[in-house]
Protein backbone atom coordinates (compact mmCIF):
# COMPACT_ATOMS: atom_id res chain seq x y z
CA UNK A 1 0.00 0.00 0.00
CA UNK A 2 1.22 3.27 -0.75
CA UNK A 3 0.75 6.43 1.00
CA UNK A 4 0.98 10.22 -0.58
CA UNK A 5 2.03 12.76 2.30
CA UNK A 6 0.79 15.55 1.22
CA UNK A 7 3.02 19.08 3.05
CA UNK A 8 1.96 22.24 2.93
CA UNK A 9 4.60 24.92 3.81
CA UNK A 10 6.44 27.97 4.27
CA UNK A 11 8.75 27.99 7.46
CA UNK A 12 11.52 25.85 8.39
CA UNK A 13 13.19 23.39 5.67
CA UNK A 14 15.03 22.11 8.46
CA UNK A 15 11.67 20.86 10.32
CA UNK A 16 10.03 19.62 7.19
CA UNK A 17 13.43 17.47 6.81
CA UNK A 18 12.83 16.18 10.38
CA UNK A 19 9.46 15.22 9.61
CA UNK A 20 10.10 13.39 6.69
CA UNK A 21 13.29 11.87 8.10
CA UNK A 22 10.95 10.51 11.26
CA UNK A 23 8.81 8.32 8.84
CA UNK A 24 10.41 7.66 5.99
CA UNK A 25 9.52 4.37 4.55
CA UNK A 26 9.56 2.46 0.81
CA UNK A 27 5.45 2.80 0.70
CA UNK A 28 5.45 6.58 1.86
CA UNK A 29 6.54 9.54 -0.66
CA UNK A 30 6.61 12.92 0.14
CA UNK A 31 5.01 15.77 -1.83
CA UNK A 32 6.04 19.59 -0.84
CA UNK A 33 4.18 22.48 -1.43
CA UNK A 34 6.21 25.93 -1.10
CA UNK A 35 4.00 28.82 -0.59
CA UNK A 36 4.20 30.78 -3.93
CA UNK A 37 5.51 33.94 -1.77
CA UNK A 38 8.20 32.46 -0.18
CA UNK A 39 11.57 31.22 -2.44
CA UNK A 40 11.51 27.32 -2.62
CA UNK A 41 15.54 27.56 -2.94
CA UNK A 42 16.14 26.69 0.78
CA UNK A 43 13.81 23.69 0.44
CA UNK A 44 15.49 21.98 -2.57
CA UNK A 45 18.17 19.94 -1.04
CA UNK A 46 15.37 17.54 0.51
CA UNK A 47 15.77 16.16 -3.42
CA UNK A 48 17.97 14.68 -2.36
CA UNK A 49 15.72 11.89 -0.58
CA UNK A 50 14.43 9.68 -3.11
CA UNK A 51 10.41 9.82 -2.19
CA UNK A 52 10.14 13.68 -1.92
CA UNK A 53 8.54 15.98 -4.57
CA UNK A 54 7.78 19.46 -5.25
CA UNK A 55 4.46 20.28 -6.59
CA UNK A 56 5.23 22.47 -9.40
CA UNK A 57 2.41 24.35 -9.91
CA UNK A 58 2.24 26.46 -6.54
CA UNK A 59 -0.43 29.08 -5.53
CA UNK A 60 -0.18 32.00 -3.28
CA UNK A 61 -1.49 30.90 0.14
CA UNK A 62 -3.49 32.97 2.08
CA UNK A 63 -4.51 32.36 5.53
CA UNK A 64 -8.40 31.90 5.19
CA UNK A 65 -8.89 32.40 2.02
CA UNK A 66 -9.83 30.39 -0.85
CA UNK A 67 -6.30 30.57 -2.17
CA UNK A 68 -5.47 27.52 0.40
CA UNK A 69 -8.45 25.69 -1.37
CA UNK A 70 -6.60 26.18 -4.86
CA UNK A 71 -3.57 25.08 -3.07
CA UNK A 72 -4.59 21.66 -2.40
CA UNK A 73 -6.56 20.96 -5.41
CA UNK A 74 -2.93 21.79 -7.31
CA UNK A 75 -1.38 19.46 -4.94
CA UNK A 76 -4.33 16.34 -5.77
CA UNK A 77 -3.81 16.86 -9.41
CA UNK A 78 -0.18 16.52 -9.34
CA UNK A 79 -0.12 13.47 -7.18
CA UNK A 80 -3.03 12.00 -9.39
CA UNK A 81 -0.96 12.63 -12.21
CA UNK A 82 2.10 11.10 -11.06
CA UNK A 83 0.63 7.55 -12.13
CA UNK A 84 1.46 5.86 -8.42
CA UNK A 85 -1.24 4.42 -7.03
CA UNK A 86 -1.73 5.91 -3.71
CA UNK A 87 -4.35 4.58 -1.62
CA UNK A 88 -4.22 7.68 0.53
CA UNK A 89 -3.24 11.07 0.30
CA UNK A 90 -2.29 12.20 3.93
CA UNK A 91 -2.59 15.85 3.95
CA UNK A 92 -0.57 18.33 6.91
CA UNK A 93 1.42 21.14 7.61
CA UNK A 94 4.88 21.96 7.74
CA UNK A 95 4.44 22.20 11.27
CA UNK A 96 3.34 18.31 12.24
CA UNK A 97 5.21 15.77 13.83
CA UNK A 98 4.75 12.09 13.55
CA UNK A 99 3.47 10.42 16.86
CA UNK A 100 3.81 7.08 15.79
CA UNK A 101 6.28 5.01 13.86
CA UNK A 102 5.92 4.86 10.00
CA UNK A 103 5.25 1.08 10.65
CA UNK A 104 2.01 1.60 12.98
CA UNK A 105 1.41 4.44 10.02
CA UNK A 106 1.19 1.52 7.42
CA UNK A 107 -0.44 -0.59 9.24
CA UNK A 108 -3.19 2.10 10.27
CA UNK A 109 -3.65 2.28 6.62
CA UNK A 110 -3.68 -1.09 5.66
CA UNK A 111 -6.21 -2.04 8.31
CA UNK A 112 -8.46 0.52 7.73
CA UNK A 113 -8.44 0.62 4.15
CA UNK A 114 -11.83 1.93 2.42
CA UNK A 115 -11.88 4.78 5.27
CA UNK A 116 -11.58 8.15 4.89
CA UNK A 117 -10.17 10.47 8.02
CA UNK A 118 -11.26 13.89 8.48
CA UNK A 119 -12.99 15.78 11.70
CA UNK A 120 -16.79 17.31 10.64
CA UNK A 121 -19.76 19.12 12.34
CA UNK A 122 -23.06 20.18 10.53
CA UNK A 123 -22.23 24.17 10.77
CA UNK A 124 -26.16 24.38 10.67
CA UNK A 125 -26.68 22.32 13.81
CA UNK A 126 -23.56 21.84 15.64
CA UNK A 127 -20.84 24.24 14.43
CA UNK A 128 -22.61 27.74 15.25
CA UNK A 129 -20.09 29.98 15.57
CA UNK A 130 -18.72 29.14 11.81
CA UNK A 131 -21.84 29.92 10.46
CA UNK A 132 -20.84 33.80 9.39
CA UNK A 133 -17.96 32.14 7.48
CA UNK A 134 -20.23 31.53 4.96
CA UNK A 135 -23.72 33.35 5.80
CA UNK A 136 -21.17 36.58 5.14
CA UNK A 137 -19.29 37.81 2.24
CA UNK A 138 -15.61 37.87 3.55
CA UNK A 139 -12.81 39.73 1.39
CA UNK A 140 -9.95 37.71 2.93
CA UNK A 141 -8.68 36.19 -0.58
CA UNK A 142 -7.76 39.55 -1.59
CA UNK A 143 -4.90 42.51 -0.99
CA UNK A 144 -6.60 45.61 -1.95
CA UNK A 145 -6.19 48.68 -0.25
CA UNK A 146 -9.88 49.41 1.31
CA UNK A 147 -10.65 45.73 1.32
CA UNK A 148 -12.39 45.49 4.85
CA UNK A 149 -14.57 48.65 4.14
CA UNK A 150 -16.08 47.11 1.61
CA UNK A 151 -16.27 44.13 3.04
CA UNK A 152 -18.73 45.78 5.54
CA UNK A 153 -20.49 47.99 3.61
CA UNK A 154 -21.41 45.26 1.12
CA UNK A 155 -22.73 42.69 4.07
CA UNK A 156 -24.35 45.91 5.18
CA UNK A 157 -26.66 45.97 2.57
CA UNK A 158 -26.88 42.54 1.28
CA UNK A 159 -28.70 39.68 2.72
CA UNK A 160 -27.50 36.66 4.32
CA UNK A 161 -25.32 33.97 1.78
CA UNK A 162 -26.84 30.49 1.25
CA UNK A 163 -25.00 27.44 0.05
CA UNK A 164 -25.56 26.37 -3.33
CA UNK A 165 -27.45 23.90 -4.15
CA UNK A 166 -28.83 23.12 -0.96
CA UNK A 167 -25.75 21.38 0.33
CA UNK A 168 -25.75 21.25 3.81
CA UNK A 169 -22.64 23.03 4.60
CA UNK A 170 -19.68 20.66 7.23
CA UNK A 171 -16.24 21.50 8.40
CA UNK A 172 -14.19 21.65 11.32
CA UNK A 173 -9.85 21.06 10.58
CA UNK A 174 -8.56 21.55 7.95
CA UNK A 175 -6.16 18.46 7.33
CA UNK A 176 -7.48 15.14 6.55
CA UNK A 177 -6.49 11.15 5.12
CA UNK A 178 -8.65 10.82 2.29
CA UNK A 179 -8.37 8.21 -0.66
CA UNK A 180 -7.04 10.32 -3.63
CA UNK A 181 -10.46 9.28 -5.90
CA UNK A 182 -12.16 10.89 -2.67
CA UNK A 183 -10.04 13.98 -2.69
CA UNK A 184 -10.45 14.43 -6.59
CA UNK A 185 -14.34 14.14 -6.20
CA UNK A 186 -14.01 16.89 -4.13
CA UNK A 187 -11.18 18.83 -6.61
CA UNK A 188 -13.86 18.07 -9.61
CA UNK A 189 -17.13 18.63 -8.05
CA UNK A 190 -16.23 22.41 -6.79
CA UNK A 191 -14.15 23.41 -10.57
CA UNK A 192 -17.23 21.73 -11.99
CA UNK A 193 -19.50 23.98 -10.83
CA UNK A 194 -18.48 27.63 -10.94
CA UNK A 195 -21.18 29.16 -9.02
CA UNK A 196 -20.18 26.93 -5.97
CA UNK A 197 -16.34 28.17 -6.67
CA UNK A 198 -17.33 31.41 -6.47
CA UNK A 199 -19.49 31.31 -3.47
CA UNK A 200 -16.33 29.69 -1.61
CA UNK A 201 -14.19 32.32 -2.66
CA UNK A 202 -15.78 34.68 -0.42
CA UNK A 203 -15.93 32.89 2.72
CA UNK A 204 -13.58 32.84 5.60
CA UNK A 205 -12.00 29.61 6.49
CA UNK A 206 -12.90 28.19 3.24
CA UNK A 207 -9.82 25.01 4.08
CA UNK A 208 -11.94 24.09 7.36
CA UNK A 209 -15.13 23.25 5.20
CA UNK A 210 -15.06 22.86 1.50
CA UNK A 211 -13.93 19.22 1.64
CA UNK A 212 -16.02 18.08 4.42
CA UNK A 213 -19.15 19.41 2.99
CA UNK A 214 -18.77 17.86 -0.77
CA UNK A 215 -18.11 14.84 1.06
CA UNK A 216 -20.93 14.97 3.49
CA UNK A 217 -23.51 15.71 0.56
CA UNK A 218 -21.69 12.97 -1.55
CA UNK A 219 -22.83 9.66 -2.15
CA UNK A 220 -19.28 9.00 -0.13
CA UNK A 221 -20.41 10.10 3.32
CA UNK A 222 -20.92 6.81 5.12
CA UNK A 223 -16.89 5.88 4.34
CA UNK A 224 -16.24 8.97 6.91
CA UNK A 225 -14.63 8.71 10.51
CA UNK A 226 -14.87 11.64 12.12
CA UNK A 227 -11.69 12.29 13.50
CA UNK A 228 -8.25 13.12 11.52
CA UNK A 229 -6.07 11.94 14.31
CA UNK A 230 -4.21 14.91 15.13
CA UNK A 231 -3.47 16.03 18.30
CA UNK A 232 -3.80 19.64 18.62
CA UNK A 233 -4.33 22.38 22.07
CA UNK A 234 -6.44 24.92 21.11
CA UNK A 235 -7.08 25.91 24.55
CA UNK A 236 -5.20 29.29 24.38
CA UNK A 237 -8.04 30.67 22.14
CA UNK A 238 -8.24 32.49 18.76
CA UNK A 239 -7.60 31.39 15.42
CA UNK A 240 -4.50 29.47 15.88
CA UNK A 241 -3.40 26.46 17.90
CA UNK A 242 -0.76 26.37 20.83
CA UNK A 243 2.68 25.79 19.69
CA UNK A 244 3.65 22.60 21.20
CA UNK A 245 6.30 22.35 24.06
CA UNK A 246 7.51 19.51 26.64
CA UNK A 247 4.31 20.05 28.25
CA UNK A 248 2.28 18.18 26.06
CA UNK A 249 3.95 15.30 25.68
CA UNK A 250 2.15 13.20 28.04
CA UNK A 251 -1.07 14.19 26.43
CA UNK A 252 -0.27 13.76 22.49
CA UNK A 253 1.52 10.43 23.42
CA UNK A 254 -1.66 8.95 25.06
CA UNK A 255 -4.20 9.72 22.80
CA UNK A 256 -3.73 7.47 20.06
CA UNK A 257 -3.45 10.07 17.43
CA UNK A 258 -0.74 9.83 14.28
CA UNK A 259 0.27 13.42 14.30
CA UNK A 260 0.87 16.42 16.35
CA UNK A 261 0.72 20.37 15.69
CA UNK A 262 1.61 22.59 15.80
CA UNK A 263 5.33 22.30 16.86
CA UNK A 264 7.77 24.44 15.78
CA UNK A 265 12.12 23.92 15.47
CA UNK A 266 12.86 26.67 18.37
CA UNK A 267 9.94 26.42 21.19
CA UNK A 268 9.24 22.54 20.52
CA UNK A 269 12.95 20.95 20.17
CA UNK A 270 12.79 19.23 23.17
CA UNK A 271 9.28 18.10 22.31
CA UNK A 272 10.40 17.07 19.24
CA UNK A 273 13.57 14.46 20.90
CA UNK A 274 11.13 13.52 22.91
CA UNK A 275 8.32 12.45 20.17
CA UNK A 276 11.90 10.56 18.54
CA UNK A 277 12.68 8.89 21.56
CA UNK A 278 8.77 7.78 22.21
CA UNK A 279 8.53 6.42 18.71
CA UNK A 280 12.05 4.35 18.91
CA UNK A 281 11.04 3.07 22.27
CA UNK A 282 7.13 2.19 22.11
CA UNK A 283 6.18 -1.01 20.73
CA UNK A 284 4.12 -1.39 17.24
CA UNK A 285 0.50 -1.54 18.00
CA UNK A 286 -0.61 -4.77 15.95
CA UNK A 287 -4.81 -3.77 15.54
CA UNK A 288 -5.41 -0.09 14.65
CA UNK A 289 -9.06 -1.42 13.09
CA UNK A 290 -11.75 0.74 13.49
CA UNK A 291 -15.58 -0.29 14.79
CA UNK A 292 -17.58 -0.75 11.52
């Protein structure tokens, strides 16, 4: 079985190196994707592994806005197109870390094949507060100078944004394990359908919902677990998770999860030794099924 990690980034090579270093294996490859703004210069030398790629057709990535959206469709076609048959596409950040070994990885996969990973919440019914992400017409895809006046003045007079075609709208995180034929449905069914496209481009957040709501209105939607298997504090608030230190190691080791974020190469190092350490020293787990 062979498994597409899929790495979105613009900050440390160094880190991204670490990652892949931690689970390298001859069923995982590696696909990079340098944020259009930044130089990918510092990040070529990781050629020099033979299972990493750059995606070569990068977008400008803006945080929550649709540009992140046209991102990771770029980054599906490409790893479509490479030919490999990749039963899953695991998709995460720059600033993940590996909890387990790439064996119990694999074998995660392989026993839970036909699956597809990603956290969801009906934003009608469960997710409130996201509901002005898309009730709202948000200007965040865009650098003009007066942007945010507008912004108001137009949601000022307008009234409240509906879905398209009655999809019920989903989200919650934005990274997910999805089979790539899963992904693309969601890649082909949003370009497809221009009136949807446009209606995500001016929405906040757009990363934390488009996917889960194709797939939740798709004939797809009983393959989902809800849960991506991240470990992640939000507990400090606002729009962006804790960065990771020593003090939660205890918790991301005993939940079970694959990954954690967000760590970074200064305030997490000795996080990050100990996640090495933890991996070397715990014991494969031989049954990562799921309940049916």
């Amino acid at each position: 079985m062979k498994i597409a990690h899929l790495i979105l980034t613009y900050t440390n090579p160094q880190l991204t190196e670490r990652l892949i270093k931690a689970i390298t294996h001859p069923q995982f490859d590696f696909y990079i994707h340098v944020d259009k703004k930044y130089s990918i210069e510092p990040y070529l030398y990781l050629q020099q592994y033979p299972n990493v790629y750059f995606i070569k057709d990068r977008e400008d990535v803006r945080w929550a806005g649709y540009n992140t959206i046209k991102a990771t469709f770029k980054c599906i076609r490409e790893i479509v197109a490479s030919g490999t048959q990749y039963e899953y596409i695991n998709f995460m950040s720059g600033q993940d870390y590996p909890l387990k070994s790439a064996e119990d990885m694999l074998s995660f996969f392989e026993q839970n094949k036909g699956k597809q990973f990603i956290e969801y919440q009906s934003i009608d019914r469960e997710w409130i507060e996201a509901q002005p992400r898309i009730t709202k017409y948000h200007f965040t895809n865009f650098t003009f100078k007066g942007r945010h006046r507008i912004e108001w003045l137009v949601n000022l007079f307008t009234p409240k944004r509906k879905m398209p075609q009655n999809l019920d709208p989903y989200g919650k995180a934005m990274f997910w394990m999805l089979n790539p034929k899963r992904a693309m449905h969601v890649v082909n069914f949003v370009e497809s359908n221009p009136q949807l496209e446009r209606f995500f481009l001016f929405t906040w957040g757009s990363d934390e919902f488009v996917f889960q709501t194709i797939l939740m209105n798709s004939p797809y939607k009983d393959e989902l677990v809800n849960n991506d298997y991240r470990y992640i504090d939000w507990s400090a608030g606002g729009a962006h998770p804790k960065v990771l230190d020593m003090g939660d190691f205890l918790k991301a080791t005993q939940t079970g999860d694959l990954f954690a974020r967000k760590v970074n190469a200064e305030k997490s190092s000795e996080l990050l030794d100990a996640f090495d350490k933890h991996i070397k020293l715990t014991p494969s787990t031989s049954t990562y099924g799921l309940p049916d």
